[in-house]
Protein backbone atom coordinates (compact mmCIF):
# COMPACT_ATOMS: atom_id res chain seq x y z
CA UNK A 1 10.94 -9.51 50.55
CA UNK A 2 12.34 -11.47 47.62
CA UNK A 3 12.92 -8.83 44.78
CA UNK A 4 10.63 -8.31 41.81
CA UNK A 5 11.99 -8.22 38.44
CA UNK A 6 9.86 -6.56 35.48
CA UNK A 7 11.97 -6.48 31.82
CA UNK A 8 10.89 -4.50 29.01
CA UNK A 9 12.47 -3.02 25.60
CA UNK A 10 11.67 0.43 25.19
CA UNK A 11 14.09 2.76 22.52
CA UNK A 12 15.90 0.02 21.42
CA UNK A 13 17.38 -1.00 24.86
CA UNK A 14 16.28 -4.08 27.58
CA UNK A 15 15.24 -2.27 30.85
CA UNK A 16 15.25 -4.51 33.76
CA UNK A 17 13.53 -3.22 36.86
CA UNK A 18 13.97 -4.30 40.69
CA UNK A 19 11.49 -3.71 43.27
CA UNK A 20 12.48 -4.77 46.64
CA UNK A 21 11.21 -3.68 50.27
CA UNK A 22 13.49 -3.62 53.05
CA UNK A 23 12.57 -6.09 55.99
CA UNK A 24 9.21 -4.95 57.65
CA UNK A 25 9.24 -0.96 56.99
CA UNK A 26 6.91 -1.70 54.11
CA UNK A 27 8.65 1.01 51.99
CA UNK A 28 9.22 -0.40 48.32
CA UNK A 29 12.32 1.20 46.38
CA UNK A 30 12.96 0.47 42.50
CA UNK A 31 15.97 0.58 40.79
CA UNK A 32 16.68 0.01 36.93
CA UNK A 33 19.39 -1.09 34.81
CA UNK A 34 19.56 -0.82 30.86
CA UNK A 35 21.37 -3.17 28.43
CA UNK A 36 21.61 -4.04 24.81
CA UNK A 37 18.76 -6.19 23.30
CA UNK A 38 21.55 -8.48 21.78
CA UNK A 39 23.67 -9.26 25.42
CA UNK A 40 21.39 -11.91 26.37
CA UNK A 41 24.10 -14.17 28.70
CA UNK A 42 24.18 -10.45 30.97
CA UNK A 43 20.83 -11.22 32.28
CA UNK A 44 21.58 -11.96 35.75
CA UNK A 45 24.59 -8.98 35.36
CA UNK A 46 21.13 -6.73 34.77
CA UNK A 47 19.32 -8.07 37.33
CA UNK A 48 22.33 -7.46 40.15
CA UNK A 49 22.59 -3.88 38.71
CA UNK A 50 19.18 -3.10 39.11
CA UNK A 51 18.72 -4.58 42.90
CA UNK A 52 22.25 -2.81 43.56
CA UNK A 53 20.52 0.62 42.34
CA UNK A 54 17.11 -0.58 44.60
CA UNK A 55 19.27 -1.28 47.47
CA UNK A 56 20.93 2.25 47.20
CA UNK A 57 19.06 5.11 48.75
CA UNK A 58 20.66 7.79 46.41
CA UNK A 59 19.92 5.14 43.25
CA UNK A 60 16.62 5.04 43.94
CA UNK A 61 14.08 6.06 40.70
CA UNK A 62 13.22 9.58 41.35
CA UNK A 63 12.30 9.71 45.12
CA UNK A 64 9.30 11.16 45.11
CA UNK A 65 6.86 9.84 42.89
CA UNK A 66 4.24 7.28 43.65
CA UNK A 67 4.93 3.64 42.29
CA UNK A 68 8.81 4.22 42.46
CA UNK A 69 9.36 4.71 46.39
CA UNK A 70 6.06 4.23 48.54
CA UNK A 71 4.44 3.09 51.28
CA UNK A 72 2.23 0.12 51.78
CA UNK A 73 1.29 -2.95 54.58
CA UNK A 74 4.83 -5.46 54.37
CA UNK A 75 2.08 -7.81 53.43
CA UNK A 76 0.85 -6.71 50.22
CA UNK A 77 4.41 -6.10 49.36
CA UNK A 78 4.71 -9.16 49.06
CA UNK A 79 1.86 -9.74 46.23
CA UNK A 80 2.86 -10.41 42.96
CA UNK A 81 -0.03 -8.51 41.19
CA UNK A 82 0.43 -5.13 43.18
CA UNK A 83 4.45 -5.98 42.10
CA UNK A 84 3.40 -6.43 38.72
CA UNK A 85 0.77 -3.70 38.70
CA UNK A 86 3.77 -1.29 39.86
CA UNK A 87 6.52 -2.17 38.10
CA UNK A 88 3.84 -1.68 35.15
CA UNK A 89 3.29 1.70 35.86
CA UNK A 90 6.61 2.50 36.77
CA UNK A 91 7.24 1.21 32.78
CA UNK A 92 4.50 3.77 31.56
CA UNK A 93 6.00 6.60 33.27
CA UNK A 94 9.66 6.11 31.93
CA UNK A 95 7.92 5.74 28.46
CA UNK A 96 5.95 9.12 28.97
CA UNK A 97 9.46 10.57 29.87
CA UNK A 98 8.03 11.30 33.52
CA UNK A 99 10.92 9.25 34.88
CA UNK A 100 13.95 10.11 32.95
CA UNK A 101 16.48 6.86 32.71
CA UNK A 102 20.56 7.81 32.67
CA UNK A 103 22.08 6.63 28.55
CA UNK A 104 18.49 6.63 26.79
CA UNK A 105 17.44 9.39 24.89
C-alpha cells in the first residue's frame, strides 16, 4: 500500500502522520513525526520520519488502540476515506491527550 500522509498543527507544532499497511496482512501501523510550523523546505524530511516510525514495529503509535494499529480487508486499506477517516481520529485522540506524542507538552 502506498502510505497515507495526514498533517496537522496542534500546540504550536506541524504533526505529520504515516499510515502504511504492510503487503497483504491487512494490518495498518501509524507513525508520527513533529516539526516546527516555520521549517517548511523539511516537508519530505517529516514525511520519511514518520513512514520510518510506521515501518518500525517498536515506533508504532501506542500498540494497542484502535485507529493506530488494526486490522482490516488489504482492500479497504487501500481507500482513501477510511485513510482519511483514521488518520482523523488518530488526530482527535493525540489532541484529547489519549495518545501521548514524544517533545509536545
Amino acid at each position: 500500500m502506498k502510505p497515507y500522509y495526514h498533517t496537522f498543527e496542534w500546540k504550536n507544532r506541524v504533526i505529520t502522520l504515516c499510515l502504511v499497511s504492510k503487503k497483504l496482512s491487512g494490518y495498518i501501523q501509524a507513525g508520527y513525526s513533529v516539526k516546527l510550523p516555520g521549517d517548511n523546505q523539511d516537508t519530505e524530511l517529516a514525511k520519511r520520519i514518520a513512514l520510518g516510525r510506521a515501518l518500525k514495529k517498536n515506533e508504532v503509535l501506542n500498540n494497542g488502540f484502535f485507529g493506530i494499529h488494526t486490522f482490516m480487508d488489504y482492500r479497504l486499506a487501500k481507500d482513501r476515506g477510511i485513510l482519511n477517516a483514521l488518520s482523523r481520529n488518530i488526530q482527535r485522540q493525540i489532541e484529547s491527550g489519549k495518545i501521548v506524542i514524544k517533545g509536545i507538552r
